[in-house]
PDB file of N, CA and C in Angstrom:
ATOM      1  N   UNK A   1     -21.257 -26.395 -20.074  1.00  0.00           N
ATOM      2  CA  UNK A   1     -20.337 -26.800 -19.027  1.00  0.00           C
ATOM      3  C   UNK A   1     -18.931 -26.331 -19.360  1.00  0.00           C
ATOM      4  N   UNK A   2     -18.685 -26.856 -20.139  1.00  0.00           N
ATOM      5  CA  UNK A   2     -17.258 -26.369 -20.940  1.00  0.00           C
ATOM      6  C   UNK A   2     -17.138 -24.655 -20.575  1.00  0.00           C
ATOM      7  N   UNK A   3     -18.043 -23.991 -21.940  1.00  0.00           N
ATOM      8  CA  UNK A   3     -17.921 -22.334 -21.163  1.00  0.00           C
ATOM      9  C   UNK A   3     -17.693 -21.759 -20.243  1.00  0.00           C
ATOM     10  N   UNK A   4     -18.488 -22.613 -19.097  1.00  0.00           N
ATOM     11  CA  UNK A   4     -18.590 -21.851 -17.531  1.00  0.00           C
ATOM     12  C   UNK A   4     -16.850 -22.140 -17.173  1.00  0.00           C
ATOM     13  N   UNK A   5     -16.723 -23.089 -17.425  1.00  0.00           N
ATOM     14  CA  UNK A   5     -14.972 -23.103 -17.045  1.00  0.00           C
ATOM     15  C   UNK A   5     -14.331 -22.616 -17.746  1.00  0.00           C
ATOM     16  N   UNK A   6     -14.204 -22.162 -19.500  1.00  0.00           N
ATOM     17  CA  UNK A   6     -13.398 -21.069 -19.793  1.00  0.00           C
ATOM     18  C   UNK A   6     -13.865 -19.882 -18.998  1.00  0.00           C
ATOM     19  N   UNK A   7     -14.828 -19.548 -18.957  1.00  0.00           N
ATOM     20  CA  UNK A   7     -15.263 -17.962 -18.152  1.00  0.00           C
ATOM     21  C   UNK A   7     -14.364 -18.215 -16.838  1.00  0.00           C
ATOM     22  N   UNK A   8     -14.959 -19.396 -15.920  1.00  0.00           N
ATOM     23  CA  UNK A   8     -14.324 -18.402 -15.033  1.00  0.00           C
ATOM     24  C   UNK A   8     -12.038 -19.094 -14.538  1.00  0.00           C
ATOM     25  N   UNK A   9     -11.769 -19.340 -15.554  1.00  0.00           N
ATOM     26  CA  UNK A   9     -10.445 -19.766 -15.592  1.00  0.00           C
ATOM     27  C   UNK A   9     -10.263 -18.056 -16.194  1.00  0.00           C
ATOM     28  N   UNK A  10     -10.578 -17.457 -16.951  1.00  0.00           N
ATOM     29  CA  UNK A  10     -10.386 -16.368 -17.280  1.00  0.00           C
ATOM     30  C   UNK A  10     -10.523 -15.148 -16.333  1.00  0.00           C
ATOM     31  N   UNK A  11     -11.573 -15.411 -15.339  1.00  0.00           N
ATOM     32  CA  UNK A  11     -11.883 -14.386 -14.324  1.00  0.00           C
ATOM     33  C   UNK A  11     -11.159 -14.273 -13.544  1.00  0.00           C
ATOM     34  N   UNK A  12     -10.169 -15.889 -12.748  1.00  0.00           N
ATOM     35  CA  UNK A  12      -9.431 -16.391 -12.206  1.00  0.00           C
ATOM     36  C   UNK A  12      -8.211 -15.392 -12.565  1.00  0.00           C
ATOM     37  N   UNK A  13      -7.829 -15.613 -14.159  1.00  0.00           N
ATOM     38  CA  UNK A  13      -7.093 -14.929 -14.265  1.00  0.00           C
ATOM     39  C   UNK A  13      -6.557 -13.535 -14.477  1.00  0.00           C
ATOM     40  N   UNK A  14      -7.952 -12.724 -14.797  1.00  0.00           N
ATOM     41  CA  UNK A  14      -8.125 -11.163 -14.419  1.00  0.00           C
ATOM     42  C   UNK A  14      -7.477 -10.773 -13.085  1.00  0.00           C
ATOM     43  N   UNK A  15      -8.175 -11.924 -12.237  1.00  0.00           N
ATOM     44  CA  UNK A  15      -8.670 -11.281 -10.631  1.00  0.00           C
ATOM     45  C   UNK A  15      -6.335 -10.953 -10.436  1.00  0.00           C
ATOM     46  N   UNK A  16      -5.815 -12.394 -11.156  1.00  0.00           N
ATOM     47  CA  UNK A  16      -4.927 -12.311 -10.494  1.00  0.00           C
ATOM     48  C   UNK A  16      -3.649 -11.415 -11.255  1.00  0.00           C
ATOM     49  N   UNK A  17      -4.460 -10.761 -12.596  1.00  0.00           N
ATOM     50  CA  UNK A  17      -3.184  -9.732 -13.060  1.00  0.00           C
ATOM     51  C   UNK A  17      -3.197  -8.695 -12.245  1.00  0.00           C
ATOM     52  N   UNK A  18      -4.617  -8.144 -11.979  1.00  0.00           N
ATOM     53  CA  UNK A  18      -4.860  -6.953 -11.092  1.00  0.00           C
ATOM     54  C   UNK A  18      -4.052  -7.016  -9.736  1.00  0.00           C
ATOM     55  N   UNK A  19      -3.813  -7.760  -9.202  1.00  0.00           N
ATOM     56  CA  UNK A  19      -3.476  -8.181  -7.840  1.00  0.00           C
ATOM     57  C   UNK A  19      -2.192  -8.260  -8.384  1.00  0.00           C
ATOM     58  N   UNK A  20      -0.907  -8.289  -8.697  1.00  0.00           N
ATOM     59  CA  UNK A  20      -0.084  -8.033  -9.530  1.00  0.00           C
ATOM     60  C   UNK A  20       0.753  -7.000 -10.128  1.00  0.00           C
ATOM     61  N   UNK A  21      -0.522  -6.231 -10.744  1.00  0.00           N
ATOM     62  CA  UNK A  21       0.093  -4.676 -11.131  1.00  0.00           C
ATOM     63  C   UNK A  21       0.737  -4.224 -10.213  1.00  0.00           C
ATOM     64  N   UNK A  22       1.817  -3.360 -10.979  1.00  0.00           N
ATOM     65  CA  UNK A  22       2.701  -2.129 -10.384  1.00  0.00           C
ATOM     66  C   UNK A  22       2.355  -1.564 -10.511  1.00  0.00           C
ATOM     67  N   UNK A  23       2.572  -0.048 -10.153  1.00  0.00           N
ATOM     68  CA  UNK A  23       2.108   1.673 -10.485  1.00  0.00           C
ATOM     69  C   UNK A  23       2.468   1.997  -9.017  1.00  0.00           C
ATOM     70  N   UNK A  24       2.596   3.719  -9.506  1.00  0.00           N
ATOM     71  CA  UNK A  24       3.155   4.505  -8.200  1.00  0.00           C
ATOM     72  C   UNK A  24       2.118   4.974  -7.021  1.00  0.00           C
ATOM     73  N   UNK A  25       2.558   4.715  -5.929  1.00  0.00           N
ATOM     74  CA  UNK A  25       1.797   4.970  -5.092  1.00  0.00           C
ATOM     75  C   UNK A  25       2.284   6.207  -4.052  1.00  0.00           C
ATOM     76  N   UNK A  26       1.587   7.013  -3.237  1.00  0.00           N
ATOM     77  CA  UNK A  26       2.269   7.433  -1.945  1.00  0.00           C
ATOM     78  C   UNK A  26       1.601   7.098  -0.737  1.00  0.00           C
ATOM     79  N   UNK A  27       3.068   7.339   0.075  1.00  0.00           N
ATOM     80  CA  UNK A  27       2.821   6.943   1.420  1.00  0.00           C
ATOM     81  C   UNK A  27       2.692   8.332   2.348  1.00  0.00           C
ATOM     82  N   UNK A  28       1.703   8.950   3.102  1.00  0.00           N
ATOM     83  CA  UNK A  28       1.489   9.863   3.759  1.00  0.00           C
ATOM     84  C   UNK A  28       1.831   9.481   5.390  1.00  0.00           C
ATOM     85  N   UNK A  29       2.846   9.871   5.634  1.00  0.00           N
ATOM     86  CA  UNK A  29       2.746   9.505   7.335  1.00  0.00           C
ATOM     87  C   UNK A  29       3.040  10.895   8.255  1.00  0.00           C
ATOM     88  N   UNK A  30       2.006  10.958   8.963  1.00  0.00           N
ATOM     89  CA  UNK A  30       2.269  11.870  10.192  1.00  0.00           C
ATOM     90  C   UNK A  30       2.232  11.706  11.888  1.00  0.00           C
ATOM     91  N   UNK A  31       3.521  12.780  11.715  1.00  0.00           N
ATOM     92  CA  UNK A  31       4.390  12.770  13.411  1.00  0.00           C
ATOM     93  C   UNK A  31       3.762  13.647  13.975  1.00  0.00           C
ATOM     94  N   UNK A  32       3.555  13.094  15.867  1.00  0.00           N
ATOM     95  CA  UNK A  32       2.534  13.595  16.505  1.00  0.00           C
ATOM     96  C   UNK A  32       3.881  13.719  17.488  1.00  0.00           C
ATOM     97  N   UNK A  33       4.130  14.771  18.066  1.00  0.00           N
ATOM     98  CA  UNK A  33       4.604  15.312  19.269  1.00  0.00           C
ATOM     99  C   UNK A  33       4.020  16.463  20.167  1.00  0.00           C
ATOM    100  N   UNK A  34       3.522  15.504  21.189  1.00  0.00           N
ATOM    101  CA  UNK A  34       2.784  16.513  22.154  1.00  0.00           C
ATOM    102  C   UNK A  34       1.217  17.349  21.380  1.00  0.00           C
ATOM    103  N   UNK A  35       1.136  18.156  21.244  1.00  0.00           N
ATOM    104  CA  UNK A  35      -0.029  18.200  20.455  1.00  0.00           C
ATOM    105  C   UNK A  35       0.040  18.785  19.165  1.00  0.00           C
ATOM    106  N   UNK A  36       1.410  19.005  18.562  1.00  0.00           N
ATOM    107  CA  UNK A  36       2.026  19.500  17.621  1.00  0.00           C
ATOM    108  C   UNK A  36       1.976  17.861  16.402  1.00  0.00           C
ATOM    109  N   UNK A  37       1.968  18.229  15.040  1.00  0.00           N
ATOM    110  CA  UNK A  37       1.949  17.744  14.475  1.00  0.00           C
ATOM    111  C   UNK A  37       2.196  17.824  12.571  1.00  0.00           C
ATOM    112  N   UNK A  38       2.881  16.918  12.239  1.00  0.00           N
ATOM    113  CA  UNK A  38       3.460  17.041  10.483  1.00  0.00           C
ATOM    114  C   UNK A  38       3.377  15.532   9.831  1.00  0.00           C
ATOM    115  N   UNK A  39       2.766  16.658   8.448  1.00  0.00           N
ATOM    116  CA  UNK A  39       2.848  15.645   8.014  1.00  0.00           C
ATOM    117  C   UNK A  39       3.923  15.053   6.803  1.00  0.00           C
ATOM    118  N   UNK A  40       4.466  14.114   6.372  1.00  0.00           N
ATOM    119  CA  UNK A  40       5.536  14.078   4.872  1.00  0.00           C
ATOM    120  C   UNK A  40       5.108  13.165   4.326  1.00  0.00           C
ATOM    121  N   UNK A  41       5.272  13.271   2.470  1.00  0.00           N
ATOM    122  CA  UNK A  41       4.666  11.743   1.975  1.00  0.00           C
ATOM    123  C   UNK A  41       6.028  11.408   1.657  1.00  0.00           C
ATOM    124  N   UNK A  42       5.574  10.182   0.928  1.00  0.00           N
ATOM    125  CA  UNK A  42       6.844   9.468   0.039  1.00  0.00           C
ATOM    126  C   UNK A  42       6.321   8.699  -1.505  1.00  0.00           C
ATOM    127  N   UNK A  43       7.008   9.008  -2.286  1.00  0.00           N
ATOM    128  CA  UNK A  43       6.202   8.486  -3.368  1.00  0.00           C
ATOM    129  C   UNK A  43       7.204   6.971  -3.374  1.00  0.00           C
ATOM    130  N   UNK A  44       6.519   6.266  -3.483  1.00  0.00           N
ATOM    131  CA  UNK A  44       6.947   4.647  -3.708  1.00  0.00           C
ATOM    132  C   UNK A  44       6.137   4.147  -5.580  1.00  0.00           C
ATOM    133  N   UNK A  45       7.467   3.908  -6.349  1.00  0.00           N
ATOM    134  CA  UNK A  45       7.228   4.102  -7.407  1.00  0.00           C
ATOM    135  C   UNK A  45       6.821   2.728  -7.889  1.00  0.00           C
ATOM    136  N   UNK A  46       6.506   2.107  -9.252  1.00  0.00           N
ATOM    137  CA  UNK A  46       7.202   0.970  -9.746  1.00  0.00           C
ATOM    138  C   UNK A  46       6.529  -0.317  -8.903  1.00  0.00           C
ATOM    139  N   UNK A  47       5.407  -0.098  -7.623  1.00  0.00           N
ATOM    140  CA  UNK A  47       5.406  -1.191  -6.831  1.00  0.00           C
ATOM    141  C   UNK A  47       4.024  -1.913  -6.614  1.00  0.00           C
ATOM    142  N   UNK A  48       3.806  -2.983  -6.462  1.00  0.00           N
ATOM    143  CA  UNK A  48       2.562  -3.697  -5.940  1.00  0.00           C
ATOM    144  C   UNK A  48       2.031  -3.115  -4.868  1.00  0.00           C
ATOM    145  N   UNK A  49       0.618  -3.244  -4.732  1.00  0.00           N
ATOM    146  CA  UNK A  49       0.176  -3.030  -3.908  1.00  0.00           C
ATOM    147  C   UNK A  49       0.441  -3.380  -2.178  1.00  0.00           C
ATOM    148  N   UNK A  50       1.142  -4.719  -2.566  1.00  0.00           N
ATOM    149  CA  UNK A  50       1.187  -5.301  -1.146  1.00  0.00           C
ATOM    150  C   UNK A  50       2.821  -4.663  -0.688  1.00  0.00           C
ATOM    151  N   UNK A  51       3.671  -4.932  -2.058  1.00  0.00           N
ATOM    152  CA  UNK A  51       4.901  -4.295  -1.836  1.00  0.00           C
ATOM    153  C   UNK A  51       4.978  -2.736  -1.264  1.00  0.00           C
ATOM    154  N   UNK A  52       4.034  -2.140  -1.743  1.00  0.00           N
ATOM    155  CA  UNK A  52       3.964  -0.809  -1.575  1.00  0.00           C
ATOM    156  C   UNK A  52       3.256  -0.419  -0.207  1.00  0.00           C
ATOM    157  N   UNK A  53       2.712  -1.198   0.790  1.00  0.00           N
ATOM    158  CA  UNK A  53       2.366  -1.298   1.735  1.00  0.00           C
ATOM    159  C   UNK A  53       2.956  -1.485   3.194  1.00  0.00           C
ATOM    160  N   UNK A  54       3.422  -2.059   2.444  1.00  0.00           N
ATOM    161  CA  UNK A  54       5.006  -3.274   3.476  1.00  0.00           C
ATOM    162  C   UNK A  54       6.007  -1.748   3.542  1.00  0.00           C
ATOM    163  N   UNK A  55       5.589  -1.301   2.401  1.00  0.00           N
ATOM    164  CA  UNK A  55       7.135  -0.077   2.336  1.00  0.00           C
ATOM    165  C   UNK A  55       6.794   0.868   3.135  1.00  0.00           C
ATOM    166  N   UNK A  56       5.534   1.889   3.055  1.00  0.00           N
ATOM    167  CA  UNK A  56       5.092   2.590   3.882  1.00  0.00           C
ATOM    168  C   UNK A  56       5.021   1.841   5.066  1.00  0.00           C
ATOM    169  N   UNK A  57       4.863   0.876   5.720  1.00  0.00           N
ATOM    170  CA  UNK A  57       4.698   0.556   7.136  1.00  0.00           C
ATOM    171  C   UNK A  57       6.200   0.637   7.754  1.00  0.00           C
ATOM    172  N   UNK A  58       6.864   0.313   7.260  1.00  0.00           N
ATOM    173  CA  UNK A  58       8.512   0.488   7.587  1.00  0.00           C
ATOM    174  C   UNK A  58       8.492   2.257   7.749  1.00  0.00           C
ATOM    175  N   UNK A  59       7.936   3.391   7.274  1.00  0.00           N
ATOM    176  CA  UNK A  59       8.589   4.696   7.854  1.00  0.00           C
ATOM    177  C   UNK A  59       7.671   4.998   9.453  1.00  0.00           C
ATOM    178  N   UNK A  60       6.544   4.196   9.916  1.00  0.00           N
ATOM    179  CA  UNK A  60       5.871   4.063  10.902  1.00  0.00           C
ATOM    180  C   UNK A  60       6.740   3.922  12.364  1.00  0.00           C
ATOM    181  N   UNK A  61       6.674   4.494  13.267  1.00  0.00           N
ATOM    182  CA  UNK A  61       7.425   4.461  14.662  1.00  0.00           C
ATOM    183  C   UNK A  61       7.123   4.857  15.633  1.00  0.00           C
ATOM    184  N   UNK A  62       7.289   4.814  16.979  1.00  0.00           N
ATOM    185  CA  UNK A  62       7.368   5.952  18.328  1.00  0.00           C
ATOM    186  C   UNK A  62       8.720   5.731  18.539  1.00  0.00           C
ATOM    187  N   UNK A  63       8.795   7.139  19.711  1.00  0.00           N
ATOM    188  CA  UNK A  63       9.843   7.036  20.777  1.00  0.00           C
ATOM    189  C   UNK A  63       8.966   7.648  21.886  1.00  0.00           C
ATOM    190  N   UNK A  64       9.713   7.813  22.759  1.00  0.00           N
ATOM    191  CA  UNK A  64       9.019   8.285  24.060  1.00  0.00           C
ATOM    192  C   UNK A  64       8.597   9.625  24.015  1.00  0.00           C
ATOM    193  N   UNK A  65       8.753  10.372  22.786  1.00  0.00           N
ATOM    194  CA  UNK A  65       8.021  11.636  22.766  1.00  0.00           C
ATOM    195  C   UNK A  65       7.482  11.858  21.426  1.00  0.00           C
ATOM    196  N   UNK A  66       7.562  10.924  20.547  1.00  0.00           N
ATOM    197  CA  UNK A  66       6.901  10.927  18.635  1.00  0.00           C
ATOM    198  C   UNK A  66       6.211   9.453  18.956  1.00  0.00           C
ATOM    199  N   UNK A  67       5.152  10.036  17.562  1.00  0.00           N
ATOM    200  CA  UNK A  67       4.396   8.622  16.973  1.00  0.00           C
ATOM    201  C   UNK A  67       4.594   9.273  15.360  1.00  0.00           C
ATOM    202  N   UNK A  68       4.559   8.083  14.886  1.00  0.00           N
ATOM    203  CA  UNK A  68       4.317   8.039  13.225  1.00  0.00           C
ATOM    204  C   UNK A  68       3.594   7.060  12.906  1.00  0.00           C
ATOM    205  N   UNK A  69       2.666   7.653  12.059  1.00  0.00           N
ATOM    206  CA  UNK A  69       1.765   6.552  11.883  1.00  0.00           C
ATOM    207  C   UNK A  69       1.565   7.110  10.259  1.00  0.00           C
ATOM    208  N   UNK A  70       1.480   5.550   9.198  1.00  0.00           N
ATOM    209  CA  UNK A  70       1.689   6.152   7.476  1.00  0.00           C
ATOM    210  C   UNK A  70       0.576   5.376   7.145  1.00  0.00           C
ATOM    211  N   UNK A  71       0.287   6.059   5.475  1.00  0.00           N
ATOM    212  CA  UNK A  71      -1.020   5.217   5.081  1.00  0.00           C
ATOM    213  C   UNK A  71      -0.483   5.363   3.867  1.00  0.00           C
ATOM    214  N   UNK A  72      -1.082   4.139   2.947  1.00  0.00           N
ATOM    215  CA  UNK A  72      -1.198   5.311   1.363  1.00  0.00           C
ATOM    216  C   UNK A  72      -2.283   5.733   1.078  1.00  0.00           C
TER     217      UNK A  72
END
């Protein structure tokens, strides 16, 4: 009984360094005008996953003649 709760207080706490880590990521987003199209990345350094997500969604946009749409 004891064990099973060190194990998984430990798994608990794997699950949540991973979820955590930094490291560099990029963000690929491409602009669609008319049927023309480009693409640019961005390297987002230093960041969490979720942080680094949030960041690429911010270069995402339209106007009445572009779309941008980013991923990493």
């Amino acid at each position: 009984m004891k064990y099973s709760k060190i194990v998984l207080l430990f798994a608990v706490l794997g699950t949540l360094s991973f979820a955590s880590c930094k490291k560099d990521y990029t963000c690929t987003c491409t602009t669609t005008v008319g049927s023309a199209s480009s693409t640019k990345t961005y390297d987002l350094q230093n960041q969490s996953l979720r942080d680094a997500d949030d960041a690429c969604e911010r270069y995402e946009g339209s106007t009445a003649i572009s779309n941008t749409t980013c991923h990493l």
